[in-house]
Protein backbone atom coordinates (compact mmCIF):
# COMPACT_ATOMS: atom_id res chain seq x y z
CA UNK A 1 121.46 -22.62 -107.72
CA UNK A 2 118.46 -22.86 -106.05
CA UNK A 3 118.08 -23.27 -102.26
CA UNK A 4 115.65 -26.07 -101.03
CA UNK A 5 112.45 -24.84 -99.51
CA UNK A 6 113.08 -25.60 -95.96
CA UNK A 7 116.42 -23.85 -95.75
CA UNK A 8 114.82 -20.81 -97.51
CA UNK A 9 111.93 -20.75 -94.38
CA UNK A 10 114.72 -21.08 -91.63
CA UNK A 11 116.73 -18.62 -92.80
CA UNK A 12 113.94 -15.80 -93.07
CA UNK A 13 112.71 -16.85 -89.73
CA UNK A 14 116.45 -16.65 -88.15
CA UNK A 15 116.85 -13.03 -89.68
CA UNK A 16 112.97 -12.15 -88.44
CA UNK A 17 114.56 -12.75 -85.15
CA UNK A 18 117.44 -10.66 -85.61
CA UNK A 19 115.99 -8.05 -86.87
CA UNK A 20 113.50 -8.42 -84.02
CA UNK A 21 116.53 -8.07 -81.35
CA UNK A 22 118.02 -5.42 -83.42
CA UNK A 23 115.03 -3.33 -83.43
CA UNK A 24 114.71 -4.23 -79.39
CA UNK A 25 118.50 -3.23 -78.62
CA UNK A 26 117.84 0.28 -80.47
CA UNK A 27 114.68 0.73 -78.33
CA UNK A 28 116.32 0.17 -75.04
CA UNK A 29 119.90 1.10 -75.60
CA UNK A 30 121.10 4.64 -76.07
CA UNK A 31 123.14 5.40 -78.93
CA UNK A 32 125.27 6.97 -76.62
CA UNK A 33 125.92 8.18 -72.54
CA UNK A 34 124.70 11.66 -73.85
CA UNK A 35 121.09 10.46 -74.33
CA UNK A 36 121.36 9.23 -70.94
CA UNK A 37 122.36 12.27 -69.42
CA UNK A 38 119.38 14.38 -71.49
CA UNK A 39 117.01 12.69 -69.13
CA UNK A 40 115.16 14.68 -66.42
CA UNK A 41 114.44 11.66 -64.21
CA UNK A 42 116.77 10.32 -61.79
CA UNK A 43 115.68 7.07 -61.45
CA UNK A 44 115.25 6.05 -65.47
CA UNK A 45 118.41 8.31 -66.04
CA UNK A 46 120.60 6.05 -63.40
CA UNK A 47 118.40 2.77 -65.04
CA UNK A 48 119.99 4.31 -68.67
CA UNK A 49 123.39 4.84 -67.53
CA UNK A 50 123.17 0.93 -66.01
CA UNK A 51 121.92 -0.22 -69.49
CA UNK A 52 124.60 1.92 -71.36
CA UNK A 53 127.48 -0.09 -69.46
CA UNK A 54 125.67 -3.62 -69.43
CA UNK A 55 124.96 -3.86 -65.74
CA UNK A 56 121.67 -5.70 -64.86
CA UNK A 57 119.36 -4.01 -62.98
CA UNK A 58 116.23 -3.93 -60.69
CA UNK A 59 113.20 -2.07 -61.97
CA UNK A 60 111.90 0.49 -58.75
CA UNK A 61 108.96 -0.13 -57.31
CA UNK A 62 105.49 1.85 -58.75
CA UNK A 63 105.78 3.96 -56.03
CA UNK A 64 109.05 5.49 -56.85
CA UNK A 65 110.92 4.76 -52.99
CA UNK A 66 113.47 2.16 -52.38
CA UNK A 67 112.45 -1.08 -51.66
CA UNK A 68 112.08 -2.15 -47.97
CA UNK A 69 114.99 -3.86 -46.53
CA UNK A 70 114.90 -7.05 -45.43
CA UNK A 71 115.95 -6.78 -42.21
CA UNK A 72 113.89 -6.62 -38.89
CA UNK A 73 112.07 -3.52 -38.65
CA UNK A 74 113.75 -1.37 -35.47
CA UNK A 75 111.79 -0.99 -32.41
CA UNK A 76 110.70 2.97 -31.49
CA UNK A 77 112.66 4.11 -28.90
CA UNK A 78 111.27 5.71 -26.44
CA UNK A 79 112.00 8.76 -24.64
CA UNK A 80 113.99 8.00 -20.69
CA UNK A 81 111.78 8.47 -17.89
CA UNK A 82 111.48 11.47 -16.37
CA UNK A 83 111.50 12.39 -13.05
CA UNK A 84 107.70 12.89 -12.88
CA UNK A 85 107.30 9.62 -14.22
CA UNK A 86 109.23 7.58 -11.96
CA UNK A 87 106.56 9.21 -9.52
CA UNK A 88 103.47 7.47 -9.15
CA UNK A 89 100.57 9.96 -10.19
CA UNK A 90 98.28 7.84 -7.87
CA UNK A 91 99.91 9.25 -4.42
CA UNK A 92 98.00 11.46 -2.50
CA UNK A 93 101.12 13.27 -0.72
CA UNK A 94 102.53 14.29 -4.16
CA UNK A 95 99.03 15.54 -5.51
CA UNK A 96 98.62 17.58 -2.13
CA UNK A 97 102.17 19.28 -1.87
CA UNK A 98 102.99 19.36 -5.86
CA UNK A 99 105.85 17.29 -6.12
CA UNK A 100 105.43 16.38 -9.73
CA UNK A 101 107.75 18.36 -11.32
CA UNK A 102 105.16 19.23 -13.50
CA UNK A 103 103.56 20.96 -11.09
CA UNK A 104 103.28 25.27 -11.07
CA UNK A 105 106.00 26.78 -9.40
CA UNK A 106 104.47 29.08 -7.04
CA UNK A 107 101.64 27.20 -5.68
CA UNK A 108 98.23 28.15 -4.45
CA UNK A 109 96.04 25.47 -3.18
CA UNK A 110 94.12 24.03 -0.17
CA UNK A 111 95.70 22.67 3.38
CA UNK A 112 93.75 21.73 5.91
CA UNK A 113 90.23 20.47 5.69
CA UNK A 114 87.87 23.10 4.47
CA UNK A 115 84.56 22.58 5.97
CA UNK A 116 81.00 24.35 6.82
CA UNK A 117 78.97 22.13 9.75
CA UNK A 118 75.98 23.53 9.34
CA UNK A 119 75.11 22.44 12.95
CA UNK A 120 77.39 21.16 15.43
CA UNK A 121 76.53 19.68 18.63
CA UNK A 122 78.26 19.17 22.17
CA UNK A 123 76.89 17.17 24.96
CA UNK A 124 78.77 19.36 27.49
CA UNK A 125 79.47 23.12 26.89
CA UNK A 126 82.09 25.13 28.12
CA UNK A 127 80.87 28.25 29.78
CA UNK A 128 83.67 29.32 32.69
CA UNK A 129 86.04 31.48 30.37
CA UNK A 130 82.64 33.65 29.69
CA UNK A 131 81.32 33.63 33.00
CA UNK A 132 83.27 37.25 33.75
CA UNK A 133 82.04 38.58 30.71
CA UNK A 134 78.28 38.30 31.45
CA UNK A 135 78.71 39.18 35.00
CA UNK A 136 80.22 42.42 34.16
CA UNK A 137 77.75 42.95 31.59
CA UNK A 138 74.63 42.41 33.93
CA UNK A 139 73.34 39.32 31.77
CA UNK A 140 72.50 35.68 32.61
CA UNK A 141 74.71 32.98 30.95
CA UNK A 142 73.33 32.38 27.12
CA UNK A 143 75.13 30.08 25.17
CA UNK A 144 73.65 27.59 22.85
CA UNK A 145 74.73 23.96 22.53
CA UNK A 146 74.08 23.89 18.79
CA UNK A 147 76.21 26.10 16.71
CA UNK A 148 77.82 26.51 13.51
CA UNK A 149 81.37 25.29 13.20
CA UNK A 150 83.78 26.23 9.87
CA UNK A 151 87.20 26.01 9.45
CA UNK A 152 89.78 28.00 6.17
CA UNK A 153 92.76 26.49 5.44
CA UNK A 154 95.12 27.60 2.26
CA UNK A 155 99.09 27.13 1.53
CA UNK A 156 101.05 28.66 -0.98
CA UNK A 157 104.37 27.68 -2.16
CA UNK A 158 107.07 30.31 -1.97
CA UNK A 159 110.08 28.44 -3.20
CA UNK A 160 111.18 25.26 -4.46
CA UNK A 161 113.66 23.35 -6.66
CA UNK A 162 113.03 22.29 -10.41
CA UNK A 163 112.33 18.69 -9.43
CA UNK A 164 109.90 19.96 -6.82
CA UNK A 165 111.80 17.63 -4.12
CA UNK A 166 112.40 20.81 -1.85
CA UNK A 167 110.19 23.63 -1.38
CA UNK A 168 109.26 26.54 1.19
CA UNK A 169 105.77 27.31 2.21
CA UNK A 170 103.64 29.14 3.98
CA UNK A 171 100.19 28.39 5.49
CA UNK A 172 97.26 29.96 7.07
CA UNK A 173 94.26 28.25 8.74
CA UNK A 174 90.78 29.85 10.54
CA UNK A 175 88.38 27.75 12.27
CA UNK A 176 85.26 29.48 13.91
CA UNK A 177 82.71 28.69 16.30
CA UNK A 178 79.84 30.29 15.55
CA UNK A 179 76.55 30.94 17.71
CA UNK A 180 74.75 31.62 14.63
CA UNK A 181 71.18 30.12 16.61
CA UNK A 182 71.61 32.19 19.92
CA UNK A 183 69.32 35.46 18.49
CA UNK A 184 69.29 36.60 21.97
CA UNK A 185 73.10 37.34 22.51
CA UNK A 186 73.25 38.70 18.65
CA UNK A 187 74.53 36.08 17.37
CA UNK A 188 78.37 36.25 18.26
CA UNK A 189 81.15 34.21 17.16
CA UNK A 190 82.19 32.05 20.21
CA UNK A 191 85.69 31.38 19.27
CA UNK A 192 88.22 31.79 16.45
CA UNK A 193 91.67 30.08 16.00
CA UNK A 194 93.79 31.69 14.26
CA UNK A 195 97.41 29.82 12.84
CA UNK A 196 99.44 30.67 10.79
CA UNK A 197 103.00 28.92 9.23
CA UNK A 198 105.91 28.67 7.67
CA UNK A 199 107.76 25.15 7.08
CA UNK A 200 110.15 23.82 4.49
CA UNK A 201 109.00 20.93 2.76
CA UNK A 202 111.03 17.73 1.31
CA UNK A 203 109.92 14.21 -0.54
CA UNK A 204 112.23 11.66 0.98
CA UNK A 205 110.92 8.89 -1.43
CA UNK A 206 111.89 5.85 0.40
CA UNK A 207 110.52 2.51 0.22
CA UNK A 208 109.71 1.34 3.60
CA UNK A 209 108.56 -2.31 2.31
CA UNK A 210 105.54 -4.05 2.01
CA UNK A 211 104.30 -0.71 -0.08
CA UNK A 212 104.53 2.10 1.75
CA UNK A 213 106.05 5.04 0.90
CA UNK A 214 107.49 8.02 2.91
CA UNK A 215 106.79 10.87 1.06
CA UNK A 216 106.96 13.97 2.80
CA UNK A 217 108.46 15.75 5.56
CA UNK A 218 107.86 19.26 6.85
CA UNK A 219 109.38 20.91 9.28
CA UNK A 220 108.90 24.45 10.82
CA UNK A 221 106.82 27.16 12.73
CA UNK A 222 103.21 27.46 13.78
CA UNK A 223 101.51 30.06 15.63
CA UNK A 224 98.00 29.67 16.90
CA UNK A 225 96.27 31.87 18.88
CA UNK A 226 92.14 33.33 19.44
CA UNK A 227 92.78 36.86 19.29
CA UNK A 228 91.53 37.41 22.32
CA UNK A 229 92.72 39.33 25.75
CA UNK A 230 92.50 39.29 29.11
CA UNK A 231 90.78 35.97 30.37
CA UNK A 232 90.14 34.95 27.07
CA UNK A 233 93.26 35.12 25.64
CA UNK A 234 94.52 31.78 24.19
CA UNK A 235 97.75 31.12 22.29
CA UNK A 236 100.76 28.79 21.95
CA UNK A 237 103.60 28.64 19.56
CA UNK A 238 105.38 25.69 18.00
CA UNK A 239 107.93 23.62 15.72
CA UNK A 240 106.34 21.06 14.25
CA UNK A 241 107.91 18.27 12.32
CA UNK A 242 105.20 16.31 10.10
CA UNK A 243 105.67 12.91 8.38
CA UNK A 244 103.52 11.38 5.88
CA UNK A 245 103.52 7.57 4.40
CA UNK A 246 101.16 6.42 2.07
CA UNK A 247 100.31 2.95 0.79
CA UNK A 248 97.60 3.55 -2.24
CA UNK A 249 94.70 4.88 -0.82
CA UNK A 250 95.89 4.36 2.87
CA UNK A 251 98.08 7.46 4.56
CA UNK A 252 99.50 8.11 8.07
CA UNK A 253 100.26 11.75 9.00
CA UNK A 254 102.62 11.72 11.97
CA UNK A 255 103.21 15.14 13.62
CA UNK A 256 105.66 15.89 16.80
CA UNK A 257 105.87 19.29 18.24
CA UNK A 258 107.67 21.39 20.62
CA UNK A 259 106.24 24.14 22.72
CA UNK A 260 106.61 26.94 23.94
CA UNK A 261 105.42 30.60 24.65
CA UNK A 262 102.16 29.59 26.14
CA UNK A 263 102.40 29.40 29.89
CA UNK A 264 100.67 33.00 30.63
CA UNK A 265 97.50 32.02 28.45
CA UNK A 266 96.89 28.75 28.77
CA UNK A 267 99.18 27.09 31.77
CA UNK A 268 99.71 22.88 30.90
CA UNK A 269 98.35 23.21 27.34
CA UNK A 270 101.18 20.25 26.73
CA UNK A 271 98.85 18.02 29.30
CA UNK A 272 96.29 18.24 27.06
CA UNK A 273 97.14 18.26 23.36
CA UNK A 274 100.65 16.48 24.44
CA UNK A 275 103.72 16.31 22.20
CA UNK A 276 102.35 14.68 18.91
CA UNK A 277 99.24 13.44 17.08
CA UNK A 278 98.44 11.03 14.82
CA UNK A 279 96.27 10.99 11.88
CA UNK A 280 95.40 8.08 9.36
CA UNK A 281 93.63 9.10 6.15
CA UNK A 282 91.64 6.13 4.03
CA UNK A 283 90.25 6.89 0.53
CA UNK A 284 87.06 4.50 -1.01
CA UNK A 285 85.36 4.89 -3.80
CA UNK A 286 85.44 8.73 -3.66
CA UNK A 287 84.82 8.44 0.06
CA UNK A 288 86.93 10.33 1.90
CA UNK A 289 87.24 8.66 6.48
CA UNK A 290 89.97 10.28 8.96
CA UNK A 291 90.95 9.43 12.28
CA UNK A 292 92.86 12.08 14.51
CA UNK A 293 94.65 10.99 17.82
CA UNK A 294 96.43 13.06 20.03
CA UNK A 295 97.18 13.88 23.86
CA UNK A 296 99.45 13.33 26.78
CA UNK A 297 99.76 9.33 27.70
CA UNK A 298 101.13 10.23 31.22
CA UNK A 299 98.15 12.73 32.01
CA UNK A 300 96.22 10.58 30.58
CA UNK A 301 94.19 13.32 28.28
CA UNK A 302 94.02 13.38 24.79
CA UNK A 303 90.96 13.34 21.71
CA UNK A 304 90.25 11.84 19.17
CA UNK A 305 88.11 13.08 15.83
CA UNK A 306 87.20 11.01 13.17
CA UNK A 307 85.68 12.70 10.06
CA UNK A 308 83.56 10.86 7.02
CA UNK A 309 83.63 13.08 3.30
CA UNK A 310 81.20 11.67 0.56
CA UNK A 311 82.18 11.90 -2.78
CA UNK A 312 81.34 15.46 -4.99
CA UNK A 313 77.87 16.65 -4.61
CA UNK A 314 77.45 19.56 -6.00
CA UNK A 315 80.33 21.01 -8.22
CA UNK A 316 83.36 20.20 -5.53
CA UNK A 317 81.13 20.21 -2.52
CA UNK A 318 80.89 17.03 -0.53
CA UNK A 319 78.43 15.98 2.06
CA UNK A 320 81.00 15.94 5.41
CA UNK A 321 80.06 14.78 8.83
CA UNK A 322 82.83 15.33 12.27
CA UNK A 323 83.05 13.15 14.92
CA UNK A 324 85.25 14.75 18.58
CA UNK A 325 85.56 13.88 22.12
CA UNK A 326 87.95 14.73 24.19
CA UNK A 327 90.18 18.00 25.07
CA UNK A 328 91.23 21.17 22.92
CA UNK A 329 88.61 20.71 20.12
CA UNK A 330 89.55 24.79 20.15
CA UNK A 331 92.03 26.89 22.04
CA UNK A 332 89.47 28.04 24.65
CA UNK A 333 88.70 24.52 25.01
CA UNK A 334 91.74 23.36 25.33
CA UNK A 335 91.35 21.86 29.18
CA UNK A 336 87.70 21.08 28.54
CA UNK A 337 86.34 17.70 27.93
CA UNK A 338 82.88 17.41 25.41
CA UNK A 339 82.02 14.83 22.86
CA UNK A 340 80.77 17.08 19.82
CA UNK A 341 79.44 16.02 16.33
CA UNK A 342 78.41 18.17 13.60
CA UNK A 343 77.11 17.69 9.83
CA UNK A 344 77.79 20.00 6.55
CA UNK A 345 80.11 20.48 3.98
CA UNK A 346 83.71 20.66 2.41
CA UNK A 347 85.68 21.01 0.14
CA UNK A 348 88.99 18.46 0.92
CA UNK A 349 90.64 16.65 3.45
CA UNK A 350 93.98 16.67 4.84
CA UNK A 351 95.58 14.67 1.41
């Protein structure tokens, strides 16, 4: 019996659709687990094994890596703080004496100022110590007023803990007087200082409030003598404790000393250079100003030097100009009152 056209169209389009689901199943369902497992690929042989037991899944991204997770993205950690930076790198004090732990072991570097005055004036000049030289030589008095004026200064560090908190150095410092104008007396050198020392070194680190910082403290010997002998001979030994605080570009070196050994050279050298001095150090746009005070309040003697650094010149050489008056601008000097001023160059100052 024939079917009626309409039923004859829905049935082939109901079996078009079968067939058409049929033919989709066989495409994207294994026959069996074993077709999965014939697959090189990981991720479309774990998508066939998810298809082979009817569990839906999510197609991977083009890229081939997970997808991102939802949550919050963790912050990078970063590393603790080490010891050198909980330091600031901005202090002078820790520059000068290497307490960065960072810093080389067995240090070489400058100390105190290393300068060249190319001339160097005093308005009074000291001529008694060389009086019985030129007497016994047979020749008038000839010393110049203008002279040359340079001063060496190094420190090395001998020992010292990893943090560089501790350490153990020694110094060595030269300043010279030079008569490098007087042609008629060849030229001699007037006077030379020589001091060595040895001093352990420590970074106390303590706030003292409204920001400053003290930052070092040295303690130990210093010798300092001229070299010289019989009524020239000048020399003095002492301990010296130095502190430093510094406040950005501000510092105050504070130094007390005890003497002793000096009596036969140069009687009351404590009446003149005293028991301390005092030196305040201010840095400005690459300008370099000290001021140096020292002497004996109850003698009422002291001096004073204030120095002026410009910034770098010529490769580390600054333009550098020094100010004195007073006693013991040198060890011959040291009971001899002058104002002297003197213009050249250097290298550093004292931080």
């Amino acid at each position: 019996m024939a079917r009626p056209a309409h039923q004859l169209s829905v049935s082939v389009i109901l079996a078009a659709m079968l067939g058409a689901a049929g033919s989709a199943a066989a495409q994207t369902a294994p026959a069996s687990l074993a077709e999965c497992a014939a697959i090189a690929a990981d991720g479309e042989r774990l998508a066939c094994y998810d298809r082979a037991s009817g569990r839906a899944t999510t197609a991977p991204p083009a890229s081939g890596k997970p997808p991102a997770s939802d949550a919050p993205p963790s912050l990078v950690e970063k590393p603790a703080p080490t010891a050198a930076g909980l330091r600031a790198t901005s202090s002078m004090i820790d520059a000068a004496w290497g307490f960065d732990p960072s810093s080389n072991r067995y240090a070489i570097d400058l100390y105190n100022q290393n300068y060249l005055l190319v001339a160097r004036y005093t308005d009074n000049l000291n001529t008694a110590p060389y009086a019985p030289l030129f007497a016994a030589a047979g020749q008038p008095m000839n010393l110049d007023n203008t002279e040359a004026k340079f001063q060496l200064s190094f420190k090395m560090r001998l020992w010292t803990t990893d943090d560089r908190r501790w350490g153990v150095w020694a110094a060595y410092t030269q300043q010279n007087q030079w008569q490098v104008y007087n042609g008629d007396t060849s030229r001699p050198f007037r006077e030379t200082n020589y001091m060595p020392e040895l001093f352990v070194s420590y970074r106390p680190g303590i706030d003292l409030g409204g920001g400053f910082q003290w930052n070092l403290l040295n303690v130990g010997y210093n010798h300092q003598s001229n070299g010289r002998t019989d009524v020239l001979s000048r020399s003095w030994d002492r301990i010296i404790a130095t502190f430093g605080v510094e406040r950005g570009d501000f510092a105050v070196l504070a130094k007390a000393w005890y003497a002793f050994n000096y009596k036969e050279d140069n009687p009351g050298i404590t009446d003149y250079y005293g028991y301390g001095s005092l030196t305040a150090i201010y840095k400005w746009h690459d300008h370099s100003f000290s001021l140096m005070g020292r002497g004996n309040i109850s003698k009422g003697k002291g001096a004073a030097e204030l120095t002026w650094m410009s910034p770098k010149l010529l490769g580390p050489l600054r333009a550098y100009v020094q100010a004195f008056t007073g006693y013991g601008e040198s060890l011959i000097d040291y009971n001899w009152n002058q104002n002297t001023i003197g213009a050249g160059f250097a290298l550093n100052d004292a931080l």
